[in-house]
PDB file of N, CA and C in Angstrom:
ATOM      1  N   UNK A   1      30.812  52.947  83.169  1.00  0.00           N
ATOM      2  CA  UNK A   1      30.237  51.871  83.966  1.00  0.00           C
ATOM      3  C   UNK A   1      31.358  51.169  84.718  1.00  0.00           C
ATOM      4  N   UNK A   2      31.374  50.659  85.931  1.00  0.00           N
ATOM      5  CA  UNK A   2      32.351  49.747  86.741  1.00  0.00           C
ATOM      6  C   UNK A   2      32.937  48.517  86.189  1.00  0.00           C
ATOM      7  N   UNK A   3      33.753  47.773  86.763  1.00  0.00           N
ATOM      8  CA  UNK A   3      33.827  46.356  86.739  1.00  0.00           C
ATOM      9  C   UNK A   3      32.536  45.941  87.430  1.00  0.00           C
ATOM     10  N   UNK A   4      32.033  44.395  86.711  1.00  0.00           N
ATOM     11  CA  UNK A   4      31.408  43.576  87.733  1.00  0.00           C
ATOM     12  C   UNK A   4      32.274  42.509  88.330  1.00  0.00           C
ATOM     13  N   UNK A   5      31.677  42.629  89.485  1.00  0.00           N
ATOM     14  CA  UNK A   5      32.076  41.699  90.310  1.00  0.00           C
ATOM     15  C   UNK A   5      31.311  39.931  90.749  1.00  0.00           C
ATOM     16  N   UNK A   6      32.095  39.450  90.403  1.00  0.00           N
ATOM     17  CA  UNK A   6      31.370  37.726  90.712  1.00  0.00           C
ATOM     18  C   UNK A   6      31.945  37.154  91.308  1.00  0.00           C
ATOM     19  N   UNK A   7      30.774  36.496  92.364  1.00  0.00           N
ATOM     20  CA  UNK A   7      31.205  35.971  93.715  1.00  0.00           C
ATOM     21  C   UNK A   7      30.871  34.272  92.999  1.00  0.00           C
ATOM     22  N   UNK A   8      31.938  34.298  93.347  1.00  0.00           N
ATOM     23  CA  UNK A   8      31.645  32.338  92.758  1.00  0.00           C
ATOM     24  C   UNK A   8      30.729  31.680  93.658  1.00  0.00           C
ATOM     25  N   UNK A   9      29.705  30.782  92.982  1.00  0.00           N
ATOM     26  CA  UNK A   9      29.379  29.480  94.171  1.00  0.00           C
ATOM     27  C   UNK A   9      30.242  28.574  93.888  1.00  0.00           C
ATOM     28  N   UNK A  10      29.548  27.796  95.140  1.00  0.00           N
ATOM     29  CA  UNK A  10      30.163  26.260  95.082  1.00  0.00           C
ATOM     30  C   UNK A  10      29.829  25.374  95.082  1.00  0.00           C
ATOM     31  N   UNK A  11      30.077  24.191  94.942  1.00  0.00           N
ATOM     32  CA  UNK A  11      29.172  22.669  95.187  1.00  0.00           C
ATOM     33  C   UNK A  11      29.273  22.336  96.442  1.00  0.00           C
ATOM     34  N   UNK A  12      27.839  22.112  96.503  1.00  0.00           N
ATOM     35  CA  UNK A  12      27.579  21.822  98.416  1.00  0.00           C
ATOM     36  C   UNK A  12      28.750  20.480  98.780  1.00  0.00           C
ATOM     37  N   UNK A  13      28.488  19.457  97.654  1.00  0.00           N
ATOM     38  CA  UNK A  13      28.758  18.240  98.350  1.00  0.00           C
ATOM     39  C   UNK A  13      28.820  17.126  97.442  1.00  0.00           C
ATOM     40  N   UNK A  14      29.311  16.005  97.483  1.00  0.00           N
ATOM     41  CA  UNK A  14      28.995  15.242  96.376  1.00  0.00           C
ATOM     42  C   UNK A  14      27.194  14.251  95.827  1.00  0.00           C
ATOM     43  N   UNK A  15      26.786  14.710  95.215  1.00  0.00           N
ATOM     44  CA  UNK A  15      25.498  14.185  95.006  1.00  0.00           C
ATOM     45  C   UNK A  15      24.599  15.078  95.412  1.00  0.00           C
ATOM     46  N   UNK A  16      24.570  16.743  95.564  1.00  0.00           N
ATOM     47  CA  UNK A  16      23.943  17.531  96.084  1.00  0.00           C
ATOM     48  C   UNK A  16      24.115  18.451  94.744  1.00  0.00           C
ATOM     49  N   UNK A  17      22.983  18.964  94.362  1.00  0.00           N
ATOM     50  CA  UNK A  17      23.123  20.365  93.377  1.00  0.00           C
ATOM     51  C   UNK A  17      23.541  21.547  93.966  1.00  0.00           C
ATOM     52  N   UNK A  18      23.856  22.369  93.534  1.00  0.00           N
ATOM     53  CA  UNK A  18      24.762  23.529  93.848  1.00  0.00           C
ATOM     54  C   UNK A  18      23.326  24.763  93.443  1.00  0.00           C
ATOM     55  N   UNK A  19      23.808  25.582  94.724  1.00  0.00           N
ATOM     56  CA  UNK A  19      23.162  26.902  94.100  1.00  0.00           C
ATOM     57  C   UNK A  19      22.861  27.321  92.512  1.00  0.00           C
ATOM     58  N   UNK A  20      21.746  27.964  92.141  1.00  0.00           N
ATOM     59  CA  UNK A  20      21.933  28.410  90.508  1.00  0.00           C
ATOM     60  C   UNK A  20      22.953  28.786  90.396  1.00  0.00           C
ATOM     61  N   UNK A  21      23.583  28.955  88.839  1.00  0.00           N
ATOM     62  CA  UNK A  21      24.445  29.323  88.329  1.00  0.00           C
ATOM     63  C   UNK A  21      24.409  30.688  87.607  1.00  0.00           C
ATOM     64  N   UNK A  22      24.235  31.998  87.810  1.00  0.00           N
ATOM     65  CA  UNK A  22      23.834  33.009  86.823  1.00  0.00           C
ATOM     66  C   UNK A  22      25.272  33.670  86.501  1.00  0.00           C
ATOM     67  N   UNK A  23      25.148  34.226  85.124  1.00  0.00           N
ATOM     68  CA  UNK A  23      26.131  34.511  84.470  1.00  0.00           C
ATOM     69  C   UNK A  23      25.691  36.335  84.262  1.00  0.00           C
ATOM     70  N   UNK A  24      27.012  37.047  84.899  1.00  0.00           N
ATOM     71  CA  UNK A  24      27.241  38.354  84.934  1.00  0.00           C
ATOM     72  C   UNK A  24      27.320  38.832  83.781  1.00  0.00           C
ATOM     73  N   UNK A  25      27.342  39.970  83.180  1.00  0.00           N
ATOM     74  CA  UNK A  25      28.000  40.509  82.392  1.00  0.00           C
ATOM     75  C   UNK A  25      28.529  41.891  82.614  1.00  0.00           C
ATOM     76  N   UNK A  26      29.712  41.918  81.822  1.00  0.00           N
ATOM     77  CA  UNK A  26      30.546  43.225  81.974  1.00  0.00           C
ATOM     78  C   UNK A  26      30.746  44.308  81.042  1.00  0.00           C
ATOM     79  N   UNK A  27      31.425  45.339  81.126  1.00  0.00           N
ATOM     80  CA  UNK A  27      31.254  46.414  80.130  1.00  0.00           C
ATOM     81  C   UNK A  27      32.997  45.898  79.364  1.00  0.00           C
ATOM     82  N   UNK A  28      32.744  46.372  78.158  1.00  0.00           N
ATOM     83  CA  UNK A  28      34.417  45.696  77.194  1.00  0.00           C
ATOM     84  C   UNK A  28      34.959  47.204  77.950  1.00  0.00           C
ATOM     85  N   UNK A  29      35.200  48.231  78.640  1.00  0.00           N
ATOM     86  CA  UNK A  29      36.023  48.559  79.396  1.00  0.00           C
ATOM     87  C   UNK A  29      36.716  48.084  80.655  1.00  0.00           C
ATOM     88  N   UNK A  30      36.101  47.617  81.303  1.00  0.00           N
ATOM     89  CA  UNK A  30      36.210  47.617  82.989  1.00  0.00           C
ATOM     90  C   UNK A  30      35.745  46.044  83.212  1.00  0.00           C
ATOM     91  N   UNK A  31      35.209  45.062  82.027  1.00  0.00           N
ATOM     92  CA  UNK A  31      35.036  43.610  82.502  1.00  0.00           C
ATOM     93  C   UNK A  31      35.048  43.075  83.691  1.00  0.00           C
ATOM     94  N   UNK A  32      35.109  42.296  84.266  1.00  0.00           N
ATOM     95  CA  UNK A  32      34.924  41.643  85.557  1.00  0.00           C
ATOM     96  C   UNK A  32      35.959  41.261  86.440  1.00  0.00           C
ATOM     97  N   UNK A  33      35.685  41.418  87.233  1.00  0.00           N
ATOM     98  CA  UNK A  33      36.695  41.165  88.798  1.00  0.00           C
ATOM     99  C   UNK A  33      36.017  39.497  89.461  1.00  0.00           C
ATOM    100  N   UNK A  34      36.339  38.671  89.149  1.00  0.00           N
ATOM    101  CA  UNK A  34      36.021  37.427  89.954  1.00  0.00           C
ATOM    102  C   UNK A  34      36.959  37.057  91.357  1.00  0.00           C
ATOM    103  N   UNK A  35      36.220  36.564  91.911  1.00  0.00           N
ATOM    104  CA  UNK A  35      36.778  35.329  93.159  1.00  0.00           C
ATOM    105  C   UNK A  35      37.341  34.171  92.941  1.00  0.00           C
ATOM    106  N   UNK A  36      38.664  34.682  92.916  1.00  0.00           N
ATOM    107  CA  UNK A  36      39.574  33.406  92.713  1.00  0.00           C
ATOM    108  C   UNK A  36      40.457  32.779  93.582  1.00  0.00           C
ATOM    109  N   UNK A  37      40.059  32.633  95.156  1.00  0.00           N
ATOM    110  CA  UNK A  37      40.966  32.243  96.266  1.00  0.00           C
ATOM    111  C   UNK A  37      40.581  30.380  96.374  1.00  0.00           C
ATOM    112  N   UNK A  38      40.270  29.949  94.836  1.00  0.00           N
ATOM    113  CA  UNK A  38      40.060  28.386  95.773  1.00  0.00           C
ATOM    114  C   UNK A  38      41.103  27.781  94.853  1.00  0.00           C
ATOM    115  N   UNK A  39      41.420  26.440  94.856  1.00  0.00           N
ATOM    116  CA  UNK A  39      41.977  25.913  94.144  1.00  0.00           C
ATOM    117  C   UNK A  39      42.398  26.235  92.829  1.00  0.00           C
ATOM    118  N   UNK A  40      43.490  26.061  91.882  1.00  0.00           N
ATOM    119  CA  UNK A  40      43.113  26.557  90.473  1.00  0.00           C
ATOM    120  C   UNK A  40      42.155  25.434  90.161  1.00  0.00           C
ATOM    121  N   UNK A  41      42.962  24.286  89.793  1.00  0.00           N
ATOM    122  CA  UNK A  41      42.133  22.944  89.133  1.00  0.00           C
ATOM    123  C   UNK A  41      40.761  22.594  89.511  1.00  0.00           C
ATOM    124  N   UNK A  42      40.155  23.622  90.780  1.00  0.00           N
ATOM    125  CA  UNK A  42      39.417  23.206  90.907  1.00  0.00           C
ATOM    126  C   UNK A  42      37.745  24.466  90.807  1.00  0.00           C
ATOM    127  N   UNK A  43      38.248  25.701  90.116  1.00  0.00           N
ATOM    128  CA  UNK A  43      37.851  26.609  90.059  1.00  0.00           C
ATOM    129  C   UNK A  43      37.771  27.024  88.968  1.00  0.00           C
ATOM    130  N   UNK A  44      36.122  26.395  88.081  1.00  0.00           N
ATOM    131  CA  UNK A  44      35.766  27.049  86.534  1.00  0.00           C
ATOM    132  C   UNK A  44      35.155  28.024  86.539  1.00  0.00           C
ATOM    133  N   UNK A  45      35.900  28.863  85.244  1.00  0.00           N
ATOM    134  CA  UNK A  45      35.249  30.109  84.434  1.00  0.00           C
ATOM    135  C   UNK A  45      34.303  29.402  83.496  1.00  0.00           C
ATOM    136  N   UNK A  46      33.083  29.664  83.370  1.00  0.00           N
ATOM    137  CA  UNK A  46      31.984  29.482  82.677  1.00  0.00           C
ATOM    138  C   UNK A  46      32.113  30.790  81.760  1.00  0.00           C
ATOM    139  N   UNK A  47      31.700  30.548  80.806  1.00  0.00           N
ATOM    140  CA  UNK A  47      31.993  31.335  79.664  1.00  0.00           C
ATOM    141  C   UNK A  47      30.228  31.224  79.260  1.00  0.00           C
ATOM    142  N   UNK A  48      29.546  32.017  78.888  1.00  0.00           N
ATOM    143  CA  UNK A  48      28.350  32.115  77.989  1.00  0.00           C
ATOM    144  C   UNK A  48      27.910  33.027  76.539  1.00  0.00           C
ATOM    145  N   UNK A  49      28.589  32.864  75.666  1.00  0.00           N
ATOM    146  CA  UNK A  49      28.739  34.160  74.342  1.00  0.00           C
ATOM    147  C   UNK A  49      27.252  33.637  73.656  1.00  0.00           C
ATOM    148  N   UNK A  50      26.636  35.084  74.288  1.00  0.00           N
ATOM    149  CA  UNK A  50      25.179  34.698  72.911  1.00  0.00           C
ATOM    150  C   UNK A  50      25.021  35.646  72.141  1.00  0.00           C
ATOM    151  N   UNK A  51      26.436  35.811  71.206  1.00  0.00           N
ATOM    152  CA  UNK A  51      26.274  36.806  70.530  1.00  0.00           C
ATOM    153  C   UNK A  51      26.397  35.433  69.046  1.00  0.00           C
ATOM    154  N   UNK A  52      26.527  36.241  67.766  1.00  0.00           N
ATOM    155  CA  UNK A  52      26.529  35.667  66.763  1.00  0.00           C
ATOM    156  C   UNK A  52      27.817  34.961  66.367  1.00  0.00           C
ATOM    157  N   UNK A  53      28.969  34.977  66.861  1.00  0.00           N
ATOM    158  CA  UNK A  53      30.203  34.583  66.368  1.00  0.00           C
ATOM    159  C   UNK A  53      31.145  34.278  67.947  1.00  0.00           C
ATOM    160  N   UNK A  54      32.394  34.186  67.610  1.00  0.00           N
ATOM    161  CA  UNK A  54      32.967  34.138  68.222  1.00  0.00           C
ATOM    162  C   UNK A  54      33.440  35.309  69.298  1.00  0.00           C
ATOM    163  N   UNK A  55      34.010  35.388  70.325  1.00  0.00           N
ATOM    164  CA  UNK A  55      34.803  37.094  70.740  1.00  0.00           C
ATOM    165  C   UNK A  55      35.701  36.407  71.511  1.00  0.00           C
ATOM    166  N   UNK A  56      36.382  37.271  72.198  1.00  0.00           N
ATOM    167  CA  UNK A  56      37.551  36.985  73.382  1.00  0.00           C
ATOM    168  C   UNK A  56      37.232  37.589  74.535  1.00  0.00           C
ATOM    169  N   UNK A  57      38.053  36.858  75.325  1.00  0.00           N
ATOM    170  CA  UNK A  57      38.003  37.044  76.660  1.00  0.00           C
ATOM    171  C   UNK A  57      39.800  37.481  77.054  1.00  0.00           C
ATOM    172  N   UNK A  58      39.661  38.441  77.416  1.00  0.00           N
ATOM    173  CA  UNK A  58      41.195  38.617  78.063  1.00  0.00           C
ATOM    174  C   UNK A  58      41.579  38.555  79.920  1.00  0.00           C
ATOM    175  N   UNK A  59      42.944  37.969  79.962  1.00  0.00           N
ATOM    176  CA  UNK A  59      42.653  37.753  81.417  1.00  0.00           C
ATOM    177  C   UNK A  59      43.501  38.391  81.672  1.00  0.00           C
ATOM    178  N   UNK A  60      43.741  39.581  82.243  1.00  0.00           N
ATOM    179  CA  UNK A  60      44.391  40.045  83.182  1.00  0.00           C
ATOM    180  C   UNK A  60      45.812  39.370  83.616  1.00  0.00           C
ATOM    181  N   UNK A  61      47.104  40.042  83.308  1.00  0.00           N
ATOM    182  CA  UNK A  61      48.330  39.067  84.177  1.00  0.00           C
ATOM    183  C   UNK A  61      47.957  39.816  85.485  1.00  0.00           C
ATOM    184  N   UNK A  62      48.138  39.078  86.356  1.00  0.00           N
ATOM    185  CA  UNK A  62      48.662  39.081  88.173  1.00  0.00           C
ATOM    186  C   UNK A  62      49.687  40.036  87.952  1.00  0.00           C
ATOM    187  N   UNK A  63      50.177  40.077  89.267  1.00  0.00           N
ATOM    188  CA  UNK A  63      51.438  41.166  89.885  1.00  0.00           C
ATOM    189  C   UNK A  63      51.993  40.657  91.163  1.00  0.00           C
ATOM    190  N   UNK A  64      51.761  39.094  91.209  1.00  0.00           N
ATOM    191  CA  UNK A  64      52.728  38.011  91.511  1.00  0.00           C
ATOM    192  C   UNK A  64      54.011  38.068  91.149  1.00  0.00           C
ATOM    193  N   UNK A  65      55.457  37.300  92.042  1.00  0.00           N
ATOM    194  CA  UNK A  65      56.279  37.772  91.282  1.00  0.00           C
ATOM    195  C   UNK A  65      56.596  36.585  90.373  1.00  0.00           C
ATOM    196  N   UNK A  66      55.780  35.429  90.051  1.00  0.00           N
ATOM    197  CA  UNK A  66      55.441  34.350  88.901  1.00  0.00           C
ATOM    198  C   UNK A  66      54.295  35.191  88.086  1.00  0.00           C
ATOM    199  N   UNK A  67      53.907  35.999  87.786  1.00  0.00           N
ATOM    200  CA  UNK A  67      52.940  36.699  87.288  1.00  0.00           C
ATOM    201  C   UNK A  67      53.092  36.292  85.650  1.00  0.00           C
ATOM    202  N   UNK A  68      52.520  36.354  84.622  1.00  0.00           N
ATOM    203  CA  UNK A  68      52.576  36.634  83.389  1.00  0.00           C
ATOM    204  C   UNK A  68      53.125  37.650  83.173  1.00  0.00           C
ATOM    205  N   UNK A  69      53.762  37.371  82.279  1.00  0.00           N
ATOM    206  CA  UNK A  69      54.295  39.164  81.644  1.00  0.00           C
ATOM    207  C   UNK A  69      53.925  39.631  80.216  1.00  0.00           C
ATOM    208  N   UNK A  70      52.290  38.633  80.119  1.00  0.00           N
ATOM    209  CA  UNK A  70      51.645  39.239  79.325  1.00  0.00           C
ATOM    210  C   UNK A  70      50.291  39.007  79.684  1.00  0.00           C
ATOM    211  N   UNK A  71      49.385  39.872  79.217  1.00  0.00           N
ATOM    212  CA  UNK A  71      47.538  39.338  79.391  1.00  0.00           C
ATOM    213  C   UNK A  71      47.766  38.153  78.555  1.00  0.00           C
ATOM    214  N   UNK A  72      46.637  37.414  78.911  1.00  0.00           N
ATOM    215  CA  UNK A  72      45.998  35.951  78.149  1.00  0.00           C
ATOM    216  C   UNK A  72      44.687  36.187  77.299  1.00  0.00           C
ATOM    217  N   UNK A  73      44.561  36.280  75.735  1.00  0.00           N
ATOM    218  CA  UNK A  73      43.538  36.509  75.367  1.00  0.00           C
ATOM    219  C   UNK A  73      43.024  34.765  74.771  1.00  0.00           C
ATOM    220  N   UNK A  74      41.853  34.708  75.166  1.00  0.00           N
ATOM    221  CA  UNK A  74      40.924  33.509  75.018  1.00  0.00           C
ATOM    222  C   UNK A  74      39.820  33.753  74.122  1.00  0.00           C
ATOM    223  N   UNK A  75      40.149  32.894  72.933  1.00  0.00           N
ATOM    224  CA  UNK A  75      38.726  32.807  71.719  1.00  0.00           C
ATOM    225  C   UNK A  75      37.748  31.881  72.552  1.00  0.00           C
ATOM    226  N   UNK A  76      36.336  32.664  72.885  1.00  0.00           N
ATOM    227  CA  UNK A  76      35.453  31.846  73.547  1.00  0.00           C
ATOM    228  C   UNK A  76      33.962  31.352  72.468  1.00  0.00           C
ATOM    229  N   UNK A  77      34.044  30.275  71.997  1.00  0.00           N
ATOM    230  CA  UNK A  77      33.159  30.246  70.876  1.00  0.00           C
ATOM    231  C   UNK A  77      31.531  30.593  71.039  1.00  0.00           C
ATOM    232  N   UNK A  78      30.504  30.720  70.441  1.00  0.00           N
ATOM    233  CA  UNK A  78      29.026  30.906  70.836  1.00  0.00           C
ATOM    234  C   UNK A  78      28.557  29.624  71.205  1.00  0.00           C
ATOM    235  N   UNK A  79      27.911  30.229  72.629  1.00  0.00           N
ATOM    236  CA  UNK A  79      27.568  28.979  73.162  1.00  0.00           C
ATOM    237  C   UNK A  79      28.143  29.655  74.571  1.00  0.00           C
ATOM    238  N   UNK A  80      28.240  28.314  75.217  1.00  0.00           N
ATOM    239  CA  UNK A  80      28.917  27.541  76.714  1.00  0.00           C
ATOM    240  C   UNK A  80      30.376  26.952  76.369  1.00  0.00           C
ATOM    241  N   UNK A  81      31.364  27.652  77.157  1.00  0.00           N
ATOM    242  CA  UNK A  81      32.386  26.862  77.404  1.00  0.00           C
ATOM    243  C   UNK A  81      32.876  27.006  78.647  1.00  0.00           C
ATOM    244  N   UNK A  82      34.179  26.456  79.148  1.00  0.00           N
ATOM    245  CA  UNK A  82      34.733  26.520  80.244  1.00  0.00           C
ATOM    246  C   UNK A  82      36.085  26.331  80.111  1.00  0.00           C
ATOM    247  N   UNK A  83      37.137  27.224  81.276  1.00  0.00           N
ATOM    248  CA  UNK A  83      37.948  26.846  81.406  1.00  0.00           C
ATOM    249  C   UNK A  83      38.932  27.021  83.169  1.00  0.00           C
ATOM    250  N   UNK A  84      40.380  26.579  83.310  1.00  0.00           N
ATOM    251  CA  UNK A  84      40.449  27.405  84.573  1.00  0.00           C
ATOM    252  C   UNK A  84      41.720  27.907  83.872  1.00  0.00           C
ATOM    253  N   UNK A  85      42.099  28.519  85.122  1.00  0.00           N
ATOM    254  CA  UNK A  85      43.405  29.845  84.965  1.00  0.00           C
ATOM    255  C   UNK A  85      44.654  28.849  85.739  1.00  0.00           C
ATOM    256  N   UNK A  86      45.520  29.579  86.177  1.00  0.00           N
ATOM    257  CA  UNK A  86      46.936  29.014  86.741  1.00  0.00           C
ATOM    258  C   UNK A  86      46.650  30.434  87.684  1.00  0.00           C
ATOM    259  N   UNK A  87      46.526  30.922  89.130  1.00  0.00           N
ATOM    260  CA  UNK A  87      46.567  31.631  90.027  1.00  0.00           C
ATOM    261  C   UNK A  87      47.564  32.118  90.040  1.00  0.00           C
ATOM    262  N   UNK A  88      49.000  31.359  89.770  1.00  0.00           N
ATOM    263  CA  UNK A  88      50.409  31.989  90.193  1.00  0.00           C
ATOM    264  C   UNK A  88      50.439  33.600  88.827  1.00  0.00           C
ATOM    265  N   UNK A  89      49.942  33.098  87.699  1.00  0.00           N
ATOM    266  CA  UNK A  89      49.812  34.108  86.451  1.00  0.00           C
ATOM    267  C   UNK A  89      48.906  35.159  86.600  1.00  0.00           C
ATOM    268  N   UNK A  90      47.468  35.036  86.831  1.00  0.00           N
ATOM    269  CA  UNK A  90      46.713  35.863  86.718  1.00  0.00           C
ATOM    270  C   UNK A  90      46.141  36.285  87.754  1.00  0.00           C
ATOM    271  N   UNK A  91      46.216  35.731  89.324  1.00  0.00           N
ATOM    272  CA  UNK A  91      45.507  36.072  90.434  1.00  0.00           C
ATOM    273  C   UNK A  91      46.115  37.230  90.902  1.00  0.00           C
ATOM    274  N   UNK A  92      45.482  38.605  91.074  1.00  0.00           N
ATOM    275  CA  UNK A  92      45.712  39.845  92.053  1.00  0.00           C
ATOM    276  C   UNK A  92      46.297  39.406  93.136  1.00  0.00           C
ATOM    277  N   UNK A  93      47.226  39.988  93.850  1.00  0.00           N
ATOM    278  CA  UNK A  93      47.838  39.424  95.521  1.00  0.00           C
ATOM    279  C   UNK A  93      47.759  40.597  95.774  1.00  0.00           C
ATOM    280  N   UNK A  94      47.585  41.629  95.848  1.00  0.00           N
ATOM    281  CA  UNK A  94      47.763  43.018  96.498  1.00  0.00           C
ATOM    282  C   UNK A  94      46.505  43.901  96.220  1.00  0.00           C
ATOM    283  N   UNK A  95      46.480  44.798  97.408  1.00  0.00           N
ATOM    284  CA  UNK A  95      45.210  45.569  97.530  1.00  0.00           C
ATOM    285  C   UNK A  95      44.175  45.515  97.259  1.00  0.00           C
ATOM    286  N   UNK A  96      43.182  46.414  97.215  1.00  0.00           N
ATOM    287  CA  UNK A  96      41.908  45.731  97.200  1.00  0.00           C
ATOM    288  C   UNK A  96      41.048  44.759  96.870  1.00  0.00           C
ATOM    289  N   UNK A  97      41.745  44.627  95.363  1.00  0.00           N
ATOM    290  CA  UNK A  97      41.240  43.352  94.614  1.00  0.00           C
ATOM    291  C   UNK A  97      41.657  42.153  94.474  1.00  0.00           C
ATOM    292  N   UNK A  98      42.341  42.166  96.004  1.00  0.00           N
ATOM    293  CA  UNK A  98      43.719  40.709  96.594  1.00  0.00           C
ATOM    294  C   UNK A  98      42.745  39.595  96.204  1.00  0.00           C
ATOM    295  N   UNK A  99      43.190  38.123  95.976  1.00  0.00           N
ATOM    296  CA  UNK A  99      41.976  36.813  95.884  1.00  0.00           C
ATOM    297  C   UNK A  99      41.173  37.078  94.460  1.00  0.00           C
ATOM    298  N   UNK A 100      41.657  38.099  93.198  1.00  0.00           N
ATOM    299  CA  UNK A 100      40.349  38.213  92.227  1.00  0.00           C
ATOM    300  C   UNK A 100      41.347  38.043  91.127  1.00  0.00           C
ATOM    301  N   UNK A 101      40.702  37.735  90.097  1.00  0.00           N
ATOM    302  CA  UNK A 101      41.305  38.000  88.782  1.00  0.00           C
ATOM    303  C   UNK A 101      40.444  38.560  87.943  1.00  0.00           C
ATOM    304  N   UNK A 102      40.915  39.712  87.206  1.00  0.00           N
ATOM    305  CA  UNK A 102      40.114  40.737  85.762  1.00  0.00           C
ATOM    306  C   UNK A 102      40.159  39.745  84.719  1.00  0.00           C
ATOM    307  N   UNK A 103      39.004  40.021  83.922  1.00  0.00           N
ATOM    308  CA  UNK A 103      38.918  38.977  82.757  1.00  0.00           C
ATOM    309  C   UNK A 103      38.050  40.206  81.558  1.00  0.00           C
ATOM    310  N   UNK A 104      38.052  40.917  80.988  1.00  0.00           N
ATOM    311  CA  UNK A 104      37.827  42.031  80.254  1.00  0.00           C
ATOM    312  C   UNK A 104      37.059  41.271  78.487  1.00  0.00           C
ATOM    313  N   UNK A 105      35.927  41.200  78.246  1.00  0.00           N
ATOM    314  CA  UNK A 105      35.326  40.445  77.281  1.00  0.00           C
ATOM    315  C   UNK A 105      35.510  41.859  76.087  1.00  0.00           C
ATOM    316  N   UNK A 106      35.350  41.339  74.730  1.00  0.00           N
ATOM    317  CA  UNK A 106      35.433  42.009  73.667  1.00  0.00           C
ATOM    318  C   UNK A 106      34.163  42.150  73.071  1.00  0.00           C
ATOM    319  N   UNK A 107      33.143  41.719  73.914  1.00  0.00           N
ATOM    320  CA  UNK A 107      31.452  42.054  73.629  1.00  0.00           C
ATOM    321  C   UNK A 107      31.213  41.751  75.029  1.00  0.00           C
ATOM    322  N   UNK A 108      29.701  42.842  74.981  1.00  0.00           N
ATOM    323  CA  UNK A 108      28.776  42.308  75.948  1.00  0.00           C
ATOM    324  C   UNK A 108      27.755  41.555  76.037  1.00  0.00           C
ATOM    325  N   UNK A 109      27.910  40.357  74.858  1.00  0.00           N
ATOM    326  CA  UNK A 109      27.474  39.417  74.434  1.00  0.00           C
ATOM    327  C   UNK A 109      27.931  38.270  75.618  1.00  0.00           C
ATOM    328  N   UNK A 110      29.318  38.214  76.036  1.00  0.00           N
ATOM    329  CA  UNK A 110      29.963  37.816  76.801  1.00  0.00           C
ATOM    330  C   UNK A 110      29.666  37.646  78.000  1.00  0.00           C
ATOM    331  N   UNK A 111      29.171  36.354  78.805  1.00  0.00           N
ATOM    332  CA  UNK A 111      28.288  36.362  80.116  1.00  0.00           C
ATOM    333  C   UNK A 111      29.727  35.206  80.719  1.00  0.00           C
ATOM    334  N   UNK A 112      29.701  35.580  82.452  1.00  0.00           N
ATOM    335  CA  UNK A 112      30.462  35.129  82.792  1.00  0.00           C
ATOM    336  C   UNK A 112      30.170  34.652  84.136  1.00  0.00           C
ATOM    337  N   UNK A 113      30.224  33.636  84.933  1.00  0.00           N
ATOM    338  CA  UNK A 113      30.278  32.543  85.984  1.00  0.00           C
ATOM    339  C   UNK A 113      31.040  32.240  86.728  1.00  0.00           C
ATOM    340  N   UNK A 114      31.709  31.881  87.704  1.00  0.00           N
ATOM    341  CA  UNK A 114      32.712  31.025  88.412  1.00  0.00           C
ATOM    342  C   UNK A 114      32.023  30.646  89.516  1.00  0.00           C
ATOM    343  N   UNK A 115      32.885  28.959  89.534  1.00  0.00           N
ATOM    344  CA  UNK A 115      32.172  27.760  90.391  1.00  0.00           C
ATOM    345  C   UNK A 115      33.303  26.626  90.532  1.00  0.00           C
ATOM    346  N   UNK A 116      33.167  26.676  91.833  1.00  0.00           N
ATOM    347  CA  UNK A 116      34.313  25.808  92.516  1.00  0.00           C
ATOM    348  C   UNK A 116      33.541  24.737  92.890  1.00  0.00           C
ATOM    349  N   UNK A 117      34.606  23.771  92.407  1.00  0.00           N
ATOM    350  CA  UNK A 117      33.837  22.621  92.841  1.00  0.00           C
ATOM    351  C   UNK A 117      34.826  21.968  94.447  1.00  0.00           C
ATOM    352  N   UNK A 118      34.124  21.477  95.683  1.00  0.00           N
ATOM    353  CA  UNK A 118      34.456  21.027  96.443  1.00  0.00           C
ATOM    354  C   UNK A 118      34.877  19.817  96.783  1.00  0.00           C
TER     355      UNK A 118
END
């Protein structure tokens, strides 16, 4: 099966609701490719685990030359959480998947979102 791909929304405006929010899910091979060209601080990963326990989320290091020089693995508890990334670490800059960051879940329990707020 592929990566999925998620196109973030955004918030129209202040005091305006934002498009729905639906949460992707990915295969624990090939996990997800998101849109990550807006702000960091201002650009959440929505996390949704409706599985029975806890799992992880791994993020992909970049190939920036500030890149990580390791993946980031994230305990995402059951339920809803959120968090953002640092772009200089984990954002793709080159070829096709320039503007995205991989985030690879350890179940497909694991539902995933991004939403910039304006």
């Amino acid at each position: 099966m592929a990566v999925t791909n998620i196109t973030k929304i955004a918030t129209k405006d202040v005091n305006v609701v934002s498009d729905a929010i639906t949460f992707a899910t990915g295969t624990t091979a090939d996990g997800f490719l998101a849109d990550f060209t807006g702000k960091d601080y201002k650009t959440a990963f929505i996390v949704n685990n409706t599985g029975a326990s806890a799992a992880t989320l791994t993020v992909k290091a970049g190939d920036s030359p500030a890149a990580a020089s390791e993946d980031k693995v994230l305990t995402v508890p059951v339920g809803y959480s959120a968090f953002t990334l640092d772009s200089g670490y984990y954002k793709i800059t080159k070829g096709t998947n320039r503007g995205k960051v991989q985030l690879i879940p350890s179940a497909t329990t694991v539902g995933l979102a991004v939403v910039e707020l304006r």
